[in-house]
C-alpha atoms as a PDB file:
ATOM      1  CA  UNK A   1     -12.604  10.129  -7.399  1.00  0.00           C
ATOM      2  CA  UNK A   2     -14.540   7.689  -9.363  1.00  0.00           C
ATOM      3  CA  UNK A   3     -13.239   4.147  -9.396  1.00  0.00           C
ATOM      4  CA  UNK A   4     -11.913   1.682 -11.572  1.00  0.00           C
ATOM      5  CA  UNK A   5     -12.229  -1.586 -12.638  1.00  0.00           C
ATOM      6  CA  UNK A   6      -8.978  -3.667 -11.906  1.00  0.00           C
ATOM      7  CA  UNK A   7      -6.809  -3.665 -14.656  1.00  0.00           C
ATOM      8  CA  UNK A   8      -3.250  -4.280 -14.825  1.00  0.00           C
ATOM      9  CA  UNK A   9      -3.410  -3.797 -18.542  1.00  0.00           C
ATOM     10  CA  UNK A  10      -0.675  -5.719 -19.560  1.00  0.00           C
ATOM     11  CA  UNK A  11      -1.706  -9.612 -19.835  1.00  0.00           C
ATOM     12  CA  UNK A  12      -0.068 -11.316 -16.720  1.00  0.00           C
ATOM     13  CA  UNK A  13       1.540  -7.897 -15.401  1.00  0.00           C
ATOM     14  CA  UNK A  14       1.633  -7.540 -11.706  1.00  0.00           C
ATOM     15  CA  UNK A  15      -0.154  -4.799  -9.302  1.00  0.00           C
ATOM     16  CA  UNK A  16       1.472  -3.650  -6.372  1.00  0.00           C
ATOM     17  CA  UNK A  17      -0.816  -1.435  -3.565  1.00  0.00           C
ATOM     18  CA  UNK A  18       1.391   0.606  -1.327  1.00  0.00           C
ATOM     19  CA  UNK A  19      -0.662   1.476   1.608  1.00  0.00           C
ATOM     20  CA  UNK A  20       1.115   3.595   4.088  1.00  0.00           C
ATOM     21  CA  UNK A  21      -0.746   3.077   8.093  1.00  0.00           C
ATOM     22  CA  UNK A  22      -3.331   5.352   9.175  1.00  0.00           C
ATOM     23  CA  UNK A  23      -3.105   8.274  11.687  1.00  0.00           C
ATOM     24  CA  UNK A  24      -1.607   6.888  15.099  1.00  0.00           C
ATOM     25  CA  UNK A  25      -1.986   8.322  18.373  1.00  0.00           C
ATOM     26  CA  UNK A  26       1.309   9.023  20.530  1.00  0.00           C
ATOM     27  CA  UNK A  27      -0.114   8.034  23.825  1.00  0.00           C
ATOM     28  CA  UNK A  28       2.918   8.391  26.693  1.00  0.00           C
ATOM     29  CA  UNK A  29       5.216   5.848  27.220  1.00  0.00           C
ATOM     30  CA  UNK A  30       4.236   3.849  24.357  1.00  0.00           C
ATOM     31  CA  UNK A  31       7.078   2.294  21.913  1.00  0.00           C
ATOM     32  CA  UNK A  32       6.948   3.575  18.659  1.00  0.00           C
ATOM     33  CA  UNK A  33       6.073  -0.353  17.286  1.00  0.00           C
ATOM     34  CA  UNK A  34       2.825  -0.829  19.758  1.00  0.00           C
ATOM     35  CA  UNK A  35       1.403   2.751  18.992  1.00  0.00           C
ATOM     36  CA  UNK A  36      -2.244   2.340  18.113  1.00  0.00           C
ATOM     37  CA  UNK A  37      -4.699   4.499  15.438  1.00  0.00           C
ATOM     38  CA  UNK A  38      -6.310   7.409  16.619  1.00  0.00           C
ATOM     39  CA  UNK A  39      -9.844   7.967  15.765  1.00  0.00           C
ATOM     40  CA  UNK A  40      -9.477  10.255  12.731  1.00  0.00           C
ATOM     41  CA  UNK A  41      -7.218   6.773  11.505  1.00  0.00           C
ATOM     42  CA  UNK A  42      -9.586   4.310  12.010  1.00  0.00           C
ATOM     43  CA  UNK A  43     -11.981   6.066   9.833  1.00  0.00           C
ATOM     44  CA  UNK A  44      -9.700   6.573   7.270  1.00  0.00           C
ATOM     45  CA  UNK A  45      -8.668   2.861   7.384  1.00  0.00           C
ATOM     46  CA  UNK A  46     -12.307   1.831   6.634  1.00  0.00           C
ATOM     47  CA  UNK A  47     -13.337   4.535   4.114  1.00  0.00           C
ATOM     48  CA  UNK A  48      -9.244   3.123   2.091  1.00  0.00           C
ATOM     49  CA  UNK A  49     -10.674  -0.414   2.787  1.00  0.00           C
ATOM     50  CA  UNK A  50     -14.450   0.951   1.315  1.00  0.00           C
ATOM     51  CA  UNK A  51     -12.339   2.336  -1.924  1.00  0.00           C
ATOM     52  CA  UNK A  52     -10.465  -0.810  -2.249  1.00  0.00           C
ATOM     53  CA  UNK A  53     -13.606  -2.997  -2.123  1.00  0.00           C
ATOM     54  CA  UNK A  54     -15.569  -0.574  -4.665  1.00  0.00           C
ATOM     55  CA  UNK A  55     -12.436  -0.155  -7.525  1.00  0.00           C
ATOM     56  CA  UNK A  56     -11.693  -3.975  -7.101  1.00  0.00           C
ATOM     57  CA  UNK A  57      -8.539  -3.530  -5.872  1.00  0.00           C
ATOM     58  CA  UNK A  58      -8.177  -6.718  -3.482  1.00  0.00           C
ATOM     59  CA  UNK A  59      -4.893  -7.663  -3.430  1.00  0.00           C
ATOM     60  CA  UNK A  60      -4.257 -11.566  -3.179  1.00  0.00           C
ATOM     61  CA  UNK A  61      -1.767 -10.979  -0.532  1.00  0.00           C
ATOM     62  CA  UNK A  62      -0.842  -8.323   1.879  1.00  0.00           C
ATOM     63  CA  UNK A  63       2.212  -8.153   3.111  1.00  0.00           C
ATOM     64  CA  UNK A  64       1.954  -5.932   6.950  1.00  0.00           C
ATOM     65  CA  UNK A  65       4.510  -4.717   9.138  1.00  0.00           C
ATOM     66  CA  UNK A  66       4.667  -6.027  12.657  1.00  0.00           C
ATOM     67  CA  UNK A  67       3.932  -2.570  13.999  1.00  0.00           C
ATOM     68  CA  UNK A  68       0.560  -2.213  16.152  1.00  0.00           C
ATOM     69  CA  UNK A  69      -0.839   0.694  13.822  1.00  0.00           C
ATOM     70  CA  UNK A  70       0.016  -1.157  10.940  1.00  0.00           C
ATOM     71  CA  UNK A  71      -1.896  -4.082  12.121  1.00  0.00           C
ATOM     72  CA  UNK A  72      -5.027  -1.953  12.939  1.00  0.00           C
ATOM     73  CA  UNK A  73      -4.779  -0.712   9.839  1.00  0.00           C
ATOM     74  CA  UNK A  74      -5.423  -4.251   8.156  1.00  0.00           C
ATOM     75  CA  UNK A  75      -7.915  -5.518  10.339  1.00  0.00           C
ATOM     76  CA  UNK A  76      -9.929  -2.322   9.491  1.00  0.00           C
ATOM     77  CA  UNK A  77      -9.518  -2.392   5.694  1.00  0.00           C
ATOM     78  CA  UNK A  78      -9.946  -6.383   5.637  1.00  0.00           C
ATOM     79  CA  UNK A  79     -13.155  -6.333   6.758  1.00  0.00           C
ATOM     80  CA  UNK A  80     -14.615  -4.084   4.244  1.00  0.00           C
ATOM     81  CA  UNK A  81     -13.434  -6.198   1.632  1.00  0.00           C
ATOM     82  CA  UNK A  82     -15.636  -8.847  -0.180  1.00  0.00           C
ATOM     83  CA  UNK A  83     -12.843 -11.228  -0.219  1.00  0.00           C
ATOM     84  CA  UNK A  84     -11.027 -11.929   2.440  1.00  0.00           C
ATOM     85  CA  UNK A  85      -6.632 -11.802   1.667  1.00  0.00           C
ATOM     86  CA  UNK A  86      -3.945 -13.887   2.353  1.00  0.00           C
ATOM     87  CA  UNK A  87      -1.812 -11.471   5.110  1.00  0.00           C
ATOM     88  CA  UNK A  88       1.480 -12.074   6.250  1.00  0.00           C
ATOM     89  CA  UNK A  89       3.245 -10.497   9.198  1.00  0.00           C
ATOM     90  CA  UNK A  90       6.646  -9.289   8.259  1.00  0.00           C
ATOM     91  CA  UNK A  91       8.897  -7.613  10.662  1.00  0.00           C
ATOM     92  CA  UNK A  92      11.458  -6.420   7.943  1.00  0.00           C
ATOM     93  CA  UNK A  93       8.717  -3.264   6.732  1.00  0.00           C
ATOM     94  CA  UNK A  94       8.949  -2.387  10.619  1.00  0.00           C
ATOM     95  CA  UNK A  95      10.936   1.544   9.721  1.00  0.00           C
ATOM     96  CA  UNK A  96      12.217  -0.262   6.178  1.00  0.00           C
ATOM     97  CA  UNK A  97      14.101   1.462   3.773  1.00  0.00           C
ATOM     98  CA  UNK A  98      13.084   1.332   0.099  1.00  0.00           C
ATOM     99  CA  UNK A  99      15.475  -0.943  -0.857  1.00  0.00           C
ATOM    100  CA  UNK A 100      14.303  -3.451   2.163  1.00  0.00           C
ATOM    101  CA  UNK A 101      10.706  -2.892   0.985  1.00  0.00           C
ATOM    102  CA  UNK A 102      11.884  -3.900  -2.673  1.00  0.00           C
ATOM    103  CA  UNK A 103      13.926  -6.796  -0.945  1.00  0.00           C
ATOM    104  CA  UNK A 104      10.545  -8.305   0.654  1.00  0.00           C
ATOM    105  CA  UNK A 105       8.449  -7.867  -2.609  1.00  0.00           C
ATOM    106  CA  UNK A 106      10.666  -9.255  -4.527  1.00  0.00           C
ATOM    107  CA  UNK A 107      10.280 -12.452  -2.999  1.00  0.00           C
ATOM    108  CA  UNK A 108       6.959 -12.843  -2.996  1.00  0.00           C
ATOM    109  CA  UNK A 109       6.040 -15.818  -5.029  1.00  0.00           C
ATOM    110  CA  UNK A 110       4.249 -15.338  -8.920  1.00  0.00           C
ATOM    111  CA  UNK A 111       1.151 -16.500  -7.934  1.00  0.00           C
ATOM    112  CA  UNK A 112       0.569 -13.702  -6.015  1.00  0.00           C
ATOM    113  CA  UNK A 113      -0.540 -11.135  -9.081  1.00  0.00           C
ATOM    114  CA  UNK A 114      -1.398  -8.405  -6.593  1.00  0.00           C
ATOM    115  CA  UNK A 115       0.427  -7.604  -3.636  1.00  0.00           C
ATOM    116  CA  UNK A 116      -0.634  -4.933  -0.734  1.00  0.00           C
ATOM    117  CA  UNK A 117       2.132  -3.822   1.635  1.00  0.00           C
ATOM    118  CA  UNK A 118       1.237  -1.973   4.697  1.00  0.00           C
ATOM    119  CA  UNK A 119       4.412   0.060   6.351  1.00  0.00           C
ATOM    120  CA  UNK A 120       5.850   3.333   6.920  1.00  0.00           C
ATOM    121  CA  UNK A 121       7.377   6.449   5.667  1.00  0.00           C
ATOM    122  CA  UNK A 122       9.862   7.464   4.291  1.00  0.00           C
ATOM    123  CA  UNK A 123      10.159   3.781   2.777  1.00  0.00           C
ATOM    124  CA  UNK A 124       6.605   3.953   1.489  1.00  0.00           C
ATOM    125  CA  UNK A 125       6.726   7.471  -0.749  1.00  0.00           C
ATOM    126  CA  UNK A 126      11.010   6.733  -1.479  1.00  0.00           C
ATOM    127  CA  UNK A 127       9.559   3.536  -2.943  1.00  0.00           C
ATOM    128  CA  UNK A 128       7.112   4.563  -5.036  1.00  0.00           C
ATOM    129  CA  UNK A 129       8.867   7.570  -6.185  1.00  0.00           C
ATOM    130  CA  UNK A 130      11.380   4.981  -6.920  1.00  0.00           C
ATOM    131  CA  UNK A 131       9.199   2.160  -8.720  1.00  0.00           C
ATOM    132  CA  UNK A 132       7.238   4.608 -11.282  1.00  0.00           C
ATOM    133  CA  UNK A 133       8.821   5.745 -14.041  1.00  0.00           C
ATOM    134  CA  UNK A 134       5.619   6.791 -15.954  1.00  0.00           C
ATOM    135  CA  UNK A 135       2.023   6.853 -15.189  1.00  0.00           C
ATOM    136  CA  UNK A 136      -0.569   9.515 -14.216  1.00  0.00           C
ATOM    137  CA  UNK A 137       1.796  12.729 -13.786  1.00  0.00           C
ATOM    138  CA  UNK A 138      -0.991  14.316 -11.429  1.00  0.00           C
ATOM    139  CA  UNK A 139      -0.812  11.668  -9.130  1.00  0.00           C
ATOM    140  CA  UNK A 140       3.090  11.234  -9.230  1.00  0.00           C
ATOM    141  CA  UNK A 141       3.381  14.832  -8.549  1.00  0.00           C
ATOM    142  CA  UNK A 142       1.287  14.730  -5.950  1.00  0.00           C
ATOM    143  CA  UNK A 143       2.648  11.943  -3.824  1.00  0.00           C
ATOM    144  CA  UNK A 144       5.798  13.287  -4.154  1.00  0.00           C
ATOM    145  CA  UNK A 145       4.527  16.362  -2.310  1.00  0.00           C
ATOM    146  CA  UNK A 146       3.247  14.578   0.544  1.00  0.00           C
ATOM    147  CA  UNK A 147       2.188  10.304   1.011  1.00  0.00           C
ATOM    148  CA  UNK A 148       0.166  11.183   3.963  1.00  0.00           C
ATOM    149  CA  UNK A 149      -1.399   8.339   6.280  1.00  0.00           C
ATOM    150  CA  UNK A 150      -3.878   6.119   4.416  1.00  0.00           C
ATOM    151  CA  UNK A 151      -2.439   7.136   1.357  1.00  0.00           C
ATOM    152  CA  UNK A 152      -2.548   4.424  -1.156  1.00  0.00           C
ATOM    153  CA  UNK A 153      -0.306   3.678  -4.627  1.00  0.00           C
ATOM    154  CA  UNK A 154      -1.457   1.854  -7.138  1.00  0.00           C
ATOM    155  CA  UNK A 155       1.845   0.337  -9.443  1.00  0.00           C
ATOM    156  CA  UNK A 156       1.486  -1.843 -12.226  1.00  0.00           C
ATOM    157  CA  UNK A 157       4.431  -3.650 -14.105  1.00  0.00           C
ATOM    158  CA  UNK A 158       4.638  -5.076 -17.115  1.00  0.00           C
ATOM    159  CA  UNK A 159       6.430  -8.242 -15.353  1.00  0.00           C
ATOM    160  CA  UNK A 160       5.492 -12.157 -14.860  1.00  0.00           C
ATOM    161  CA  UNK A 161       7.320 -12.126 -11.350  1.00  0.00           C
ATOM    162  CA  UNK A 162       8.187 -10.014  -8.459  1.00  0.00           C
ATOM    163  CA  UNK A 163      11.621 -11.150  -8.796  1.00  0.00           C
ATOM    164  CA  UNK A 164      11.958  -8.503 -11.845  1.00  0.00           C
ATOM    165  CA  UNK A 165      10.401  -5.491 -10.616  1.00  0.00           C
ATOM    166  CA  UNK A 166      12.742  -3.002 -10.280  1.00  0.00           C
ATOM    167  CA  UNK A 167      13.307   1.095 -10.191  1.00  0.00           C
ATOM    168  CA  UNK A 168      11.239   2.793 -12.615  1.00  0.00           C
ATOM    169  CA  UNK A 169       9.640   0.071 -14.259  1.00  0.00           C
ATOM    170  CA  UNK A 170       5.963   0.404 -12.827  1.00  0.00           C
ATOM    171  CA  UNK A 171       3.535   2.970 -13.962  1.00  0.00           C
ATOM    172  CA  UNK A 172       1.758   4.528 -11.402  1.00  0.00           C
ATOM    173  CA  UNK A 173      -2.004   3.904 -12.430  1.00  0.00           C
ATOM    174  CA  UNK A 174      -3.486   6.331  -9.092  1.00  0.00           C
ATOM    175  CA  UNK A 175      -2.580   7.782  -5.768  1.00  0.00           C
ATOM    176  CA  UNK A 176      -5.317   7.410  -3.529  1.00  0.00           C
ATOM    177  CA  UNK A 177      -5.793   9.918  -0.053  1.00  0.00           C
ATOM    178  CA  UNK A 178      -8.588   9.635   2.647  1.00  0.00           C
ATOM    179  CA  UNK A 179      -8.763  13.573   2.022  1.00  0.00           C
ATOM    180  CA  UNK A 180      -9.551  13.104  -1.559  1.00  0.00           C
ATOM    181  CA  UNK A 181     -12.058  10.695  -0.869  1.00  0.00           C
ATOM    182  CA  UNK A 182     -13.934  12.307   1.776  1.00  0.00           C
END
């Protein structure tokens, strides 16, 4: 997939990046919150965190569940970017529904003209589904078939603050997967 510039096309629209975590392992006796990335997750976290850096995609804040593989997942696509994010721990993605995902972007202050969350399905893929009302069909129709670990939206809305995105507003410029990449 070739990549491309950053462009939100609207003057002073907003980008949202919804990153879901990378593969985990399931080791035994392991909460679900401390389970770490498996191999095949850590190298999809850095080859994500490679597209990011090459399609200029670097959010100015990130916005990461308090869950281990969630966590792992950031440190691993941090470093490959050339500019190193503002990143906020927030228990509320921990297992959030779409509506508590929506609840914690919304808040985000205006300054902040693209945001990365890092959480979980379902909330991730409801979300989207539920933010895009036009965009690249291909990609829509695809991450309604499956938002698979490492698999990354890219939303942009036509609005000056997080406080007014709302369902089907954004148009979904890409969906990103570690498969399609590599």
């Amino acid at each position: 997939m070739p990549s491309k510039p950053q462009d939100n096309g609207e003057a002073g629209g907003l980008r949202l990046l919804l990153l879901r975590h990378a593969k985990s392992a399931w080791p035994e006796g392991v909460a679900d919150e401390q389970r770490p990335l498996n191999g095949r997750g850590r190298t999809a976290a850095r080859l994500i965190g490679d597209y990011l850096a090459e399609a200029k995609l670097i959010p100015d804040l990130a916005l990461v569940s308090t869950a281990r593989r969630t966590q792992e997942t950031w440190a691993l696509v941090r470093e490959r970017l050339p500019r190193k994010p503002e990143m906020r721990m927030v228990a509320e993605l921990y297992a959030a529904s779409p509506g508590q995902i929506l609840d914690v972007l919304q808040a985000v202050e205006p300054a902040a003209r693209t945001v990365l969350i890092l959480a979980h399905n379902p909330g991730m893929q409801d979300l989207a589904l539920a933010l895009t009302g036009g965009g690249d069909a291909a990609s829509r129709e695809s991450m309604a078939a499956k938002y698979p670990t490492a698999g990354l939206a890219v939303i942009d809305f036509p609005a000056a603050q997080w406080r007014d995105v709302g369902r089907g507003m954004g148009r979904l410029e890409r969906f990103v997967t570690p498969k399609a990449l590599g």
